[in-house]
PDB file of N, CA and C in Angstrom:
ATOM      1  N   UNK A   1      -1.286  11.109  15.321  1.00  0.00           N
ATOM      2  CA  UNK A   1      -0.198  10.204  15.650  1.00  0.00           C
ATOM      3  C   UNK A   1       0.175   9.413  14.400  1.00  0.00           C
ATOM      4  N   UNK A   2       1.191   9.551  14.332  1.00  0.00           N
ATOM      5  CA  UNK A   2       2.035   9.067  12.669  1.00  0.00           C
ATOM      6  C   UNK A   2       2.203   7.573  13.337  1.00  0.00           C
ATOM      7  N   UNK A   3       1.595   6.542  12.462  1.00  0.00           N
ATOM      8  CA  UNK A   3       2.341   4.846  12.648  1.00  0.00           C
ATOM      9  C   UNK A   3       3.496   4.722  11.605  1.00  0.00           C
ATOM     10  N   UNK A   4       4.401   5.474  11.891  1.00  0.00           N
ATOM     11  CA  UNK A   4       5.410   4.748  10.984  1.00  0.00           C
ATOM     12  C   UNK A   4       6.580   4.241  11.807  1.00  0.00           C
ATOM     13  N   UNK A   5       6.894   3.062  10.914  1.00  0.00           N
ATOM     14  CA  UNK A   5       7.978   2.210  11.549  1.00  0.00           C
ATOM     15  C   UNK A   5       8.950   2.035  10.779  1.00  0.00           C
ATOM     16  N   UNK A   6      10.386   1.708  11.595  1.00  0.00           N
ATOM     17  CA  UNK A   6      11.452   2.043  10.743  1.00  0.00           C
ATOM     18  C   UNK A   6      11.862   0.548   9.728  1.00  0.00           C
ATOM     19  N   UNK A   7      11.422  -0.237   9.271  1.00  0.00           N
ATOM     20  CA  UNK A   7      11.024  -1.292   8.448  1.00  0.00           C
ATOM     21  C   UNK A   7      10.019  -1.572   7.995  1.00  0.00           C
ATOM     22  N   UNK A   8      10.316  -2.496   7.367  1.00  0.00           N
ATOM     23  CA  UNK A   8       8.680  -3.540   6.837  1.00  0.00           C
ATOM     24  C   UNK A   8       8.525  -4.288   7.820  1.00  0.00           C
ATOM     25  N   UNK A   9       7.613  -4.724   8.299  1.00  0.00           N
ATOM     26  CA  UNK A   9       7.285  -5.866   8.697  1.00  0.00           C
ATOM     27  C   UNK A   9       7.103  -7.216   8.029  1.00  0.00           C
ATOM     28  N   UNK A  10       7.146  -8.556   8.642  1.00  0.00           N
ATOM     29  CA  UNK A  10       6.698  -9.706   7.716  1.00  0.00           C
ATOM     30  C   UNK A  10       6.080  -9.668   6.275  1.00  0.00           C
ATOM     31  N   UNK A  11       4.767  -9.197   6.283  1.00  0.00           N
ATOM     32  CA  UNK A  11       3.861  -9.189   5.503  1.00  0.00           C
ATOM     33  C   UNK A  11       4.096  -7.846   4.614  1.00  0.00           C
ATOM     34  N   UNK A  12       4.932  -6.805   5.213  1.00  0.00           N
ATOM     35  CA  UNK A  12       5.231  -5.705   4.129  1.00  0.00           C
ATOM     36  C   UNK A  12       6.354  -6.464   3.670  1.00  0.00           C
ATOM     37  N   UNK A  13       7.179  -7.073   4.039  1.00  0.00           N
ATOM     38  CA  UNK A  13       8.258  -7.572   3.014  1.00  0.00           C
ATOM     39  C   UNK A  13       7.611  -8.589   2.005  1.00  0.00           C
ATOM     40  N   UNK A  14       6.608  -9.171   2.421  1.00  0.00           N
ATOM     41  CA  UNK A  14       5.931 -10.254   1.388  1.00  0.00           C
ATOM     42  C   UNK A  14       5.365  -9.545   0.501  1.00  0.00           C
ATOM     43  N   UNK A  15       4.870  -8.477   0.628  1.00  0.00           N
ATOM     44  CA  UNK A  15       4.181  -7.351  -0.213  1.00  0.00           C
ATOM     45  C   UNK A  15       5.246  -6.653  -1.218  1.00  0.00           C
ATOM     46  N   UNK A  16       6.537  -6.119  -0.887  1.00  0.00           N
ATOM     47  CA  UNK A  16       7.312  -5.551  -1.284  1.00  0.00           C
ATOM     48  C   UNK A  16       8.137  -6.477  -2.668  1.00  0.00           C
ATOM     49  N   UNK A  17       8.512  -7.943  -2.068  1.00  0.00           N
ATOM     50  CA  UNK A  17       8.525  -8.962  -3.308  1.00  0.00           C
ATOM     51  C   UNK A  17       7.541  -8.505  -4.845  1.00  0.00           C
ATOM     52  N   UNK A  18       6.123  -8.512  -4.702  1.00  0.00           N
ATOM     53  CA  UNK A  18       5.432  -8.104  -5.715  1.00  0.00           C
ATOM     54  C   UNK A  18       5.629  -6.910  -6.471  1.00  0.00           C
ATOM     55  N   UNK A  19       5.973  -6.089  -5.316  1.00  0.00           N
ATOM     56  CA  UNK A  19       5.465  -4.332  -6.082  1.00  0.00           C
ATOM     57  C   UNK A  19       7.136  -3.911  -6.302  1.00  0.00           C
ATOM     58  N   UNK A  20       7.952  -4.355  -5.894  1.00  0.00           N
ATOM     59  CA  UNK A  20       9.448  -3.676  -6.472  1.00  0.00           C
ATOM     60  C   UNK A  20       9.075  -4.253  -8.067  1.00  0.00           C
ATOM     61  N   UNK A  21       9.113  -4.799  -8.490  1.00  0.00           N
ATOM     62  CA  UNK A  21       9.446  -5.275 -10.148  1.00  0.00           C
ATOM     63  C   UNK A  21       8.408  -4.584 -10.412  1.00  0.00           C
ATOM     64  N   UNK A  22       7.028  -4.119  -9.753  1.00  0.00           N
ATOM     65  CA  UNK A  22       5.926  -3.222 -10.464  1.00  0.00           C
ATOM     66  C   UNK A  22       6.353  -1.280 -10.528  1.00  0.00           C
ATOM     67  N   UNK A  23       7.419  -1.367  -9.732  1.00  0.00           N
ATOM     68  CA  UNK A  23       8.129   0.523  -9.952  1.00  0.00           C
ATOM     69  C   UNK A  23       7.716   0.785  -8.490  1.00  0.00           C
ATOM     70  N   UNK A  24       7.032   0.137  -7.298  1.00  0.00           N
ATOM     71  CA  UNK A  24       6.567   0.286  -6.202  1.00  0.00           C
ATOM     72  C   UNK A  24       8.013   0.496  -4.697  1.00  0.00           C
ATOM     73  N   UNK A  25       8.496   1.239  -3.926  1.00  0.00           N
ATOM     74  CA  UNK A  25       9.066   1.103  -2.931  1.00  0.00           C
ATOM     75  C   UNK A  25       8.234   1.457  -2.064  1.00  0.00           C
ATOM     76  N   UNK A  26       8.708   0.322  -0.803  1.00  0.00           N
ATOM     77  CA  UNK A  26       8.281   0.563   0.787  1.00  0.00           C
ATOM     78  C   UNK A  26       8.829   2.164   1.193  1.00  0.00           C
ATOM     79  N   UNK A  27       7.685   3.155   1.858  1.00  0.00           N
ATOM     80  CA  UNK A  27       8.405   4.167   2.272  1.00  0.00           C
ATOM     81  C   UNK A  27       7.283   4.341   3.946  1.00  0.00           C
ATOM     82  N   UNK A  28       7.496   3.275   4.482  1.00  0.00           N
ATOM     83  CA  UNK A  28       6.099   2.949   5.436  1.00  0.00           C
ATOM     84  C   UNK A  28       7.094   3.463   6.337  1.00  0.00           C
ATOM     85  N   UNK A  29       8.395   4.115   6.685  1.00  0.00           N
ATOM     86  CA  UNK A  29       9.348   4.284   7.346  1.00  0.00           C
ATOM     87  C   UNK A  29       9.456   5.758   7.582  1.00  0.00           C
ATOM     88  N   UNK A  30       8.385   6.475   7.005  1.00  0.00           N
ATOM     89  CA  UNK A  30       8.255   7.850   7.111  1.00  0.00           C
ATOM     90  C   UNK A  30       8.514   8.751   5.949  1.00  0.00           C
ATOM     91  N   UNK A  31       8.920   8.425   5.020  1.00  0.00           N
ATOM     92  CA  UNK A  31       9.896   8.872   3.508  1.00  0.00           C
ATOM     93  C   UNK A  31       9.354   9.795   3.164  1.00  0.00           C
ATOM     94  N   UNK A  32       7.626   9.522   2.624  1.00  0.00           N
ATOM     95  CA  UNK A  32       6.513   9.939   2.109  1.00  0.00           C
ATOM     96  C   UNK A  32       5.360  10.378   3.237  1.00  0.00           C
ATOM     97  N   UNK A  33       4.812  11.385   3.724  1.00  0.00           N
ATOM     98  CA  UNK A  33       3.894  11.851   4.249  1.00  0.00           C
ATOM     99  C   UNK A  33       2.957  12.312   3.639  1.00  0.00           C
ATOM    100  N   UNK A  34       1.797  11.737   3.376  1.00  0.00           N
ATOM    101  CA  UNK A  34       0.484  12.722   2.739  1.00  0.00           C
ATOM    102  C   UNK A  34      -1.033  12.994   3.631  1.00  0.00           C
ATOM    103  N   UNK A  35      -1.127  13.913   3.463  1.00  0.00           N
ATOM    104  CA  UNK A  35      -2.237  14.139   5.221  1.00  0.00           C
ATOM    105  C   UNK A  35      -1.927  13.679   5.851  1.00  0.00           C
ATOM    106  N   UNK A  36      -0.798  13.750   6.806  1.00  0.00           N
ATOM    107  CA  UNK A  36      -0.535  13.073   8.139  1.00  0.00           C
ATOM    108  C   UNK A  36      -0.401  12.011   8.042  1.00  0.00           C
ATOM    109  N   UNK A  37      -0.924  10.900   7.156  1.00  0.00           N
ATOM    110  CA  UNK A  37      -0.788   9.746   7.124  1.00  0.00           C
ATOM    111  C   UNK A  37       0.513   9.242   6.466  1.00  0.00           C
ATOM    112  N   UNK A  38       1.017   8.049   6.991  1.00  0.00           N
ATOM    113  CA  UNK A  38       2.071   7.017   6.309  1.00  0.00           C
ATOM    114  C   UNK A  38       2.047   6.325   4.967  1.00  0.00           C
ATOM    115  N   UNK A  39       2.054   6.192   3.436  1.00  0.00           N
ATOM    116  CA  UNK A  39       1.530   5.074   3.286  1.00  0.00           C
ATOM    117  C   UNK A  39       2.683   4.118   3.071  1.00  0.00           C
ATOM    118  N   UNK A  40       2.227   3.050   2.949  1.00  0.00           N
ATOM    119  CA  UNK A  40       3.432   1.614   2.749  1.00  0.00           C
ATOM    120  C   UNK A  40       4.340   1.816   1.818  1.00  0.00           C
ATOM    121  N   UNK A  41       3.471   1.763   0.705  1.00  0.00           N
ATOM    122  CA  UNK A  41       4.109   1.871  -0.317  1.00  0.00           C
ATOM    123  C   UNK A  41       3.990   2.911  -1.898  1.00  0.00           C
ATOM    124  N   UNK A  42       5.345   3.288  -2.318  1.00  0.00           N
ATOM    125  CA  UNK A  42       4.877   4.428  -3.053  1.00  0.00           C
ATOM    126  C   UNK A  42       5.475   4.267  -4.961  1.00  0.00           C
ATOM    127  N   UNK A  43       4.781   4.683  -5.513  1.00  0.00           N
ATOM    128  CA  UNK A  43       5.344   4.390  -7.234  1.00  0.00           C
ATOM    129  C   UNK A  43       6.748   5.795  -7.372  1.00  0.00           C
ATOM    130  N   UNK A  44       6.554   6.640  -6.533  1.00  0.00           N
ATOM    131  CA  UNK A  44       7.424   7.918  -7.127  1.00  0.00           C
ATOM    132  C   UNK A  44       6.511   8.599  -7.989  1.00  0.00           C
ATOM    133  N   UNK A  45       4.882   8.417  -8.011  1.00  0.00           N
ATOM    134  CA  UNK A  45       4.515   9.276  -8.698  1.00  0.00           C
ATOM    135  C   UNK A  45       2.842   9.988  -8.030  1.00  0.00           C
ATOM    136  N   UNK A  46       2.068   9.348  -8.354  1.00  0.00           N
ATOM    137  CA  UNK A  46       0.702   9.603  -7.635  1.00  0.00           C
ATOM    138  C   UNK A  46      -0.262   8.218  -7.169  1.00  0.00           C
ATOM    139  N   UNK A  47       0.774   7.157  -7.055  1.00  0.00           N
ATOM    140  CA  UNK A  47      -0.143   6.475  -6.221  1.00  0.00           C
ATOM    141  C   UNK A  47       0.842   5.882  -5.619  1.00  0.00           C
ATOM    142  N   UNK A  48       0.043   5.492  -4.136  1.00  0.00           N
ATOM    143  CA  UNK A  48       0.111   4.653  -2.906  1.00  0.00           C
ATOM    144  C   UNK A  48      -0.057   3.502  -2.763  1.00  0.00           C
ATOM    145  N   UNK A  49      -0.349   2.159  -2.119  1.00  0.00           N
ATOM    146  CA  UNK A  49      -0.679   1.087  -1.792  1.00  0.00           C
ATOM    147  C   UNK A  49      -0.353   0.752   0.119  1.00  0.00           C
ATOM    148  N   UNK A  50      -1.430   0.982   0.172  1.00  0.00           N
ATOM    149  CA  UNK A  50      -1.368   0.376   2.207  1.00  0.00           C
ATOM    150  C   UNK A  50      -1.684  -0.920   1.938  1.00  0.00           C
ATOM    151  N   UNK A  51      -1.312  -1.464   3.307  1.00  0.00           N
ATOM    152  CA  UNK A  51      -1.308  -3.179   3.424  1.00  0.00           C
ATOM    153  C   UNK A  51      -1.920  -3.002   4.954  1.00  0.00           C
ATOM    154  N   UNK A  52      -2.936  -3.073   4.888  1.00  0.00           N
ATOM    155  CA  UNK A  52      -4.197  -3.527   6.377  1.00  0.00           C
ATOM    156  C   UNK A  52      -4.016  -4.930   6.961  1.00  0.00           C
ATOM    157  N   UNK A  53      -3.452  -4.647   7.657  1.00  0.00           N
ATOM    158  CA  UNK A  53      -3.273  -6.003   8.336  1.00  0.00           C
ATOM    159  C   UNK A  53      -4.559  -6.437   9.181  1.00  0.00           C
ATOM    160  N   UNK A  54      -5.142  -7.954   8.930  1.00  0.00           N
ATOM    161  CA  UNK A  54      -5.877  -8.338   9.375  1.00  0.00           C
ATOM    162  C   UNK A  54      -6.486  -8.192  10.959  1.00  0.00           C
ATOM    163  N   UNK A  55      -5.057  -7.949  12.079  1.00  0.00           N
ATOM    164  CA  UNK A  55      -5.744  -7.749  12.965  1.00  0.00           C
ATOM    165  C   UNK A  55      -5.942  -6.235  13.588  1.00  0.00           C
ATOM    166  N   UNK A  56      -4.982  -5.630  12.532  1.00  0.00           N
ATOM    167  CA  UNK A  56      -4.933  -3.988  13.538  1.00  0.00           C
ATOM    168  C   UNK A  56      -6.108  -3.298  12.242  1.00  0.00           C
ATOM    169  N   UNK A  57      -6.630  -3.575  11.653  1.00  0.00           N
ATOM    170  CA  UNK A  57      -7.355  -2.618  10.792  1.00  0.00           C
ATOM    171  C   UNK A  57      -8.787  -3.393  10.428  1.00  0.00           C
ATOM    172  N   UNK A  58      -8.922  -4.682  11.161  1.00  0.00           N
ATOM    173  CA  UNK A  58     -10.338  -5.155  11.513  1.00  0.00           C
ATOM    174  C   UNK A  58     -11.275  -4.196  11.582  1.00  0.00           C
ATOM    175  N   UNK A  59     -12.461  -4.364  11.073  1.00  0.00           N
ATOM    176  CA  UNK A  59     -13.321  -3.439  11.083  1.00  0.00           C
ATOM    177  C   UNK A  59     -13.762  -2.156  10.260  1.00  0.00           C
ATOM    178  N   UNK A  60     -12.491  -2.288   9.716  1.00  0.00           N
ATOM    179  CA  UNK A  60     -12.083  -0.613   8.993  1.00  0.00           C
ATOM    180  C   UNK A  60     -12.427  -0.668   8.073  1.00  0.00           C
ATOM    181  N   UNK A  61     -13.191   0.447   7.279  1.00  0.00           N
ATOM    182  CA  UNK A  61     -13.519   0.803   5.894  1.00  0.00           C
ATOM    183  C   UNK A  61     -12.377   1.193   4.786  1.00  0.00           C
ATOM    184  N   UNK A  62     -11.672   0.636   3.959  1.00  0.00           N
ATOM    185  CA  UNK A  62     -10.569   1.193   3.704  1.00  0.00           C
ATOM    186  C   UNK A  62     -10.694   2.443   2.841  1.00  0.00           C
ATOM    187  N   UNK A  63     -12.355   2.564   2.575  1.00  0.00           N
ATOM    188  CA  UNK A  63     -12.685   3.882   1.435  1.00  0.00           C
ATOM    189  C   UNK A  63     -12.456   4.948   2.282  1.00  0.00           C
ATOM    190  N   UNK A  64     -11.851   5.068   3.771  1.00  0.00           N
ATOM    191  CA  UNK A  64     -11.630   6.168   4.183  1.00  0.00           C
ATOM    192  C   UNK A  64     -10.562   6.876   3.888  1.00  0.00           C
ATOM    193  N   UNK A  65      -9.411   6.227   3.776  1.00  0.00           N
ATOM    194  CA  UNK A  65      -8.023   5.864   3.527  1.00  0.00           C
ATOM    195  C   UNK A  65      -7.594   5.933   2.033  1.00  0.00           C
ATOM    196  N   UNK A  66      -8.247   5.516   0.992  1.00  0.00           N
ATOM    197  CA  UNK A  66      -8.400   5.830  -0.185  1.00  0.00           C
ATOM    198  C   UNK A  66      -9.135   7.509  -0.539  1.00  0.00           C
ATOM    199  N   UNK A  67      -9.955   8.058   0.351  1.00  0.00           N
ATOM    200  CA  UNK A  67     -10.486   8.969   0.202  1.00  0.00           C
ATOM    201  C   UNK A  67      -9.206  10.252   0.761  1.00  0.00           C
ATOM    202  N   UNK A  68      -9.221   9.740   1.780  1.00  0.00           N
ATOM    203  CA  UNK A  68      -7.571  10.806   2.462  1.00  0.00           C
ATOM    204  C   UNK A  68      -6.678  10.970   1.583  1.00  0.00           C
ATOM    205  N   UNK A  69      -6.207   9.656   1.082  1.00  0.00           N
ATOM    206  CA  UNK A  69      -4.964  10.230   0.288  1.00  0.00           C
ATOM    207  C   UNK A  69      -5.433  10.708  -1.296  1.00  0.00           C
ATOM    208  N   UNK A  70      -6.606  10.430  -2.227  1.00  0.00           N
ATOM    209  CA  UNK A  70      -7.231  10.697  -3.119  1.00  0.00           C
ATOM    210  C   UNK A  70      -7.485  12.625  -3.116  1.00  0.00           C
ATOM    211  N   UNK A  71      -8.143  12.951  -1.594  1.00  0.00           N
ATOM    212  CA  UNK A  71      -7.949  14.449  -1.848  1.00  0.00           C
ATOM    213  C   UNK A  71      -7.294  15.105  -1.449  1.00  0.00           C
ATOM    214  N   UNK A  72      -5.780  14.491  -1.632  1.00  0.00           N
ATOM    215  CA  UNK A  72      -4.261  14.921  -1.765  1.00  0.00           C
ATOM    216  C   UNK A  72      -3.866  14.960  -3.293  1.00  0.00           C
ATOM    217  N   UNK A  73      -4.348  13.878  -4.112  1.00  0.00           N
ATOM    218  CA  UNK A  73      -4.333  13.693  -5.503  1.00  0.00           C
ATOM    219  C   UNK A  73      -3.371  12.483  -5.252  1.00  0.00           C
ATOM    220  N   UNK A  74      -3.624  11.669  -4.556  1.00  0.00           N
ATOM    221  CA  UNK A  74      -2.951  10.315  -4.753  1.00  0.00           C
ATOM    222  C   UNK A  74      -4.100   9.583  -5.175  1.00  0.00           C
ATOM    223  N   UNK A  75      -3.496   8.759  -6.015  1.00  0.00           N
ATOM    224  CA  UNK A  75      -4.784   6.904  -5.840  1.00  0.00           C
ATOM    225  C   UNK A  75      -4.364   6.325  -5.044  1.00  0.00           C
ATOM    226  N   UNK A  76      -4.967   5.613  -4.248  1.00  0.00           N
ATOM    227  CA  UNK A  76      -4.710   4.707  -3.109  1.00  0.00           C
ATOM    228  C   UNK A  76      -5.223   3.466  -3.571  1.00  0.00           C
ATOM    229  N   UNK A  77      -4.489   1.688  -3.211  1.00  0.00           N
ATOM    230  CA  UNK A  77      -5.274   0.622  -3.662  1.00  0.00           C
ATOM    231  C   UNK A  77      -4.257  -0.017  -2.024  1.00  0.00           C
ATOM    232  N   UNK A  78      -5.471  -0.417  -1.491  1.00  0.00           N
ATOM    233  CA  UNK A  78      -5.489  -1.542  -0.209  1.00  0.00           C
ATOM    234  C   UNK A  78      -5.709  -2.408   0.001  1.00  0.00           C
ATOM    235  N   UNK A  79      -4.797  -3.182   0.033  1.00  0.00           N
ATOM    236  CA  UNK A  79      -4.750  -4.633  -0.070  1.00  0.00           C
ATOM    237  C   UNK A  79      -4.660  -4.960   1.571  1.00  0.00           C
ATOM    238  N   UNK A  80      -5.431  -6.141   1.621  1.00  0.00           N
ATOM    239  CA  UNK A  80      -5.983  -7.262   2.910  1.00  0.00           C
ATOM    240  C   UNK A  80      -4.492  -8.035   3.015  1.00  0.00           C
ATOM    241  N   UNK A  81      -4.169  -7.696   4.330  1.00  0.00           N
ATOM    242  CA  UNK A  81      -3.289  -8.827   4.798  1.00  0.00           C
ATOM    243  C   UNK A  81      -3.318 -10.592   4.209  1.00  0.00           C
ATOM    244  N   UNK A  82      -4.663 -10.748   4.400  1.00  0.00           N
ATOM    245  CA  UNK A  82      -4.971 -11.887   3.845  1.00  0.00           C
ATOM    246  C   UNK A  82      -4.795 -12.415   2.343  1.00  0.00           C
ATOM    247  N   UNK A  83      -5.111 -11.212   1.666  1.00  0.00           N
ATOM    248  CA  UNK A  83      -4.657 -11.380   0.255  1.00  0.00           C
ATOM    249  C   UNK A  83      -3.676 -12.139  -0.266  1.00  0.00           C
ATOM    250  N   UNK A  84      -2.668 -11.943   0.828  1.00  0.00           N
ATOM    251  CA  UNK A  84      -0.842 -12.166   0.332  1.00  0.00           C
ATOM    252  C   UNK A  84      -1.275 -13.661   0.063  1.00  0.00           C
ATOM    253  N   UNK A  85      -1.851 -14.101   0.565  1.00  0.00           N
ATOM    254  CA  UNK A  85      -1.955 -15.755   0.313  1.00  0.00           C
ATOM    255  C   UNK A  85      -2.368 -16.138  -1.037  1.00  0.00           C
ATOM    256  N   UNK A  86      -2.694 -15.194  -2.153  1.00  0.00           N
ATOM    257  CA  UNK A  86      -3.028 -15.378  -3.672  1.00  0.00           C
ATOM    258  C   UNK A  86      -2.181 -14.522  -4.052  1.00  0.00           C
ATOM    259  N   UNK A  87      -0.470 -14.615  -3.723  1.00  0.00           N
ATOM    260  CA  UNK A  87       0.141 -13.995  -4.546  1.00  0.00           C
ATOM    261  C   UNK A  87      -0.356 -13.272  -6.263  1.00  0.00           C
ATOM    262  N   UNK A  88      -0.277 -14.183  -6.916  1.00  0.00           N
ATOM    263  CA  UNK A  88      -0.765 -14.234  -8.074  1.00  0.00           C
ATOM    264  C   UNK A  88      -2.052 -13.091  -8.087  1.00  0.00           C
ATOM    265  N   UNK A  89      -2.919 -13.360  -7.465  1.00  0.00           N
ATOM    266  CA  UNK A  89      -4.154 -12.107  -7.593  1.00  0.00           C
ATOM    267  C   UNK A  89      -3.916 -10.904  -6.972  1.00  0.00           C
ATOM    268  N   UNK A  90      -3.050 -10.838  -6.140  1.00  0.00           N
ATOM    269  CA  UNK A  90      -2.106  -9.006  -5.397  1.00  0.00           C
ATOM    270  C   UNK A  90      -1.547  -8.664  -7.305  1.00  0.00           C
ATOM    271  N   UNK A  91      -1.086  -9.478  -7.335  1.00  0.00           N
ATOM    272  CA  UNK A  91       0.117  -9.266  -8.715  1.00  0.00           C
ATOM    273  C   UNK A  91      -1.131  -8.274  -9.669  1.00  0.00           C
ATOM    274  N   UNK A  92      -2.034  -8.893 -10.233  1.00  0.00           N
ATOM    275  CA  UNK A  92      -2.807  -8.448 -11.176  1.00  0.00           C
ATOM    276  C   UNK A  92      -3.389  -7.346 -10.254  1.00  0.00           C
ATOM    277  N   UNK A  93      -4.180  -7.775  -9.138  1.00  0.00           N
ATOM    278  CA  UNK A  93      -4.889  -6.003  -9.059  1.00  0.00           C
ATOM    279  C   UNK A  93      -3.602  -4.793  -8.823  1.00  0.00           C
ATOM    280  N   UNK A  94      -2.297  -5.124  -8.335  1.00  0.00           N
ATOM    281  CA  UNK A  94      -1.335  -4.040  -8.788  1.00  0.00           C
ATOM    282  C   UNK A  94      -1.005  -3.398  -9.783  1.00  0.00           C
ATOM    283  N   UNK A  95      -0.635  -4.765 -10.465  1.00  0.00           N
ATOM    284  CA  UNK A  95      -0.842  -3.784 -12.213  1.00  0.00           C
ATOM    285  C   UNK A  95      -1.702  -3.515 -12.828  1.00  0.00           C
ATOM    286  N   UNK A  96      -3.165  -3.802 -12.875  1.00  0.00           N
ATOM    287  CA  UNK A  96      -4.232  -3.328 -13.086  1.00  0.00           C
ATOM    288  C   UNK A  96      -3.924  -1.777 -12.735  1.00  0.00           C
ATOM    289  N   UNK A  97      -4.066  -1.338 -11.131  1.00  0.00           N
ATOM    290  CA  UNK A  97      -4.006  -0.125 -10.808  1.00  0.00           C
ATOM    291  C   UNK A  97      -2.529   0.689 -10.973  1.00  0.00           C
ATOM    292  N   UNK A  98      -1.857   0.037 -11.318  1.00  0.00           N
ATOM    293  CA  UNK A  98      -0.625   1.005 -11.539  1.00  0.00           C
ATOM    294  C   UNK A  98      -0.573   1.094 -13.205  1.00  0.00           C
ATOM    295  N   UNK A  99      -1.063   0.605 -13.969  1.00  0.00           N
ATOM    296  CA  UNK A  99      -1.312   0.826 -15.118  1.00  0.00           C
ATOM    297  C   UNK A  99      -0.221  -0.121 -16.195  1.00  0.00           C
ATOM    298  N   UNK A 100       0.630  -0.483 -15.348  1.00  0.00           N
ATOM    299  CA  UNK A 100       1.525  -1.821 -15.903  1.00  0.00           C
ATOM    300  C   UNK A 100       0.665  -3.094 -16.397  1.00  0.00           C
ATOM    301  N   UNK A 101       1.506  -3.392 -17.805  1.00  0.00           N
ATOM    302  CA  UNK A 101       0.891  -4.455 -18.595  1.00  0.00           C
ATOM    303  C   UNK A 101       1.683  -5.229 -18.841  1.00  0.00           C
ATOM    304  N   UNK A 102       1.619  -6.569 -18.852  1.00  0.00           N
ATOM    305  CA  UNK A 102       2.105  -7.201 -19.013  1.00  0.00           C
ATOM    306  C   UNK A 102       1.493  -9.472 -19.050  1.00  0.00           C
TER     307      UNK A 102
END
């Protein structure tokens, strides 16, 4: 069962603020399919970024999810709903993993 929805939600639009100026678009709308799965957000090249929202992905290991789309040949980096609240520290581990310096 595919979760994709035809927008962002709240917290993907708060997410999407950061990662457009990093080369990042929302394609959580179905755009991009890799193993069956959705992800949020995509560079146009080989990596992903999901946004786990605190209450629907409670519990969850996200190395599963990184592992799925990894032996597709994506990198995957998953960021905590909660995160958004240190703008500033989403910012750096994005460009850290997308390889942007600045």
């Amino acid at each position: 069962l595919l979760a994709c929805q035809k927008g962002p939600n709240i917290s993907e639009k708060a997410l999407s603020t950061l990662l457009v100026p990093l080369g990042f678009s929302y394609v959580g709308d179905g755009q991009l399919i890799v193993a069956g799965k959705c992800p949020d957000f995509w560079n146009g090249d080989h990596k992903v970024i999901e946004l786990f929202g605190d209450y629907w992905h409670r519990g969850e290991d996200p190395q599963g999810r990184i592992d799925l789309f990894g032996a597709k040949g994506y990198d995957c980096l998953v960021i905590w709903e909660h995160e958004l609240n240190n703008p500033e520290n989403v910012s750096e581990r994005v460009r850290e993993f997308s390889g942007v310096i600045q």
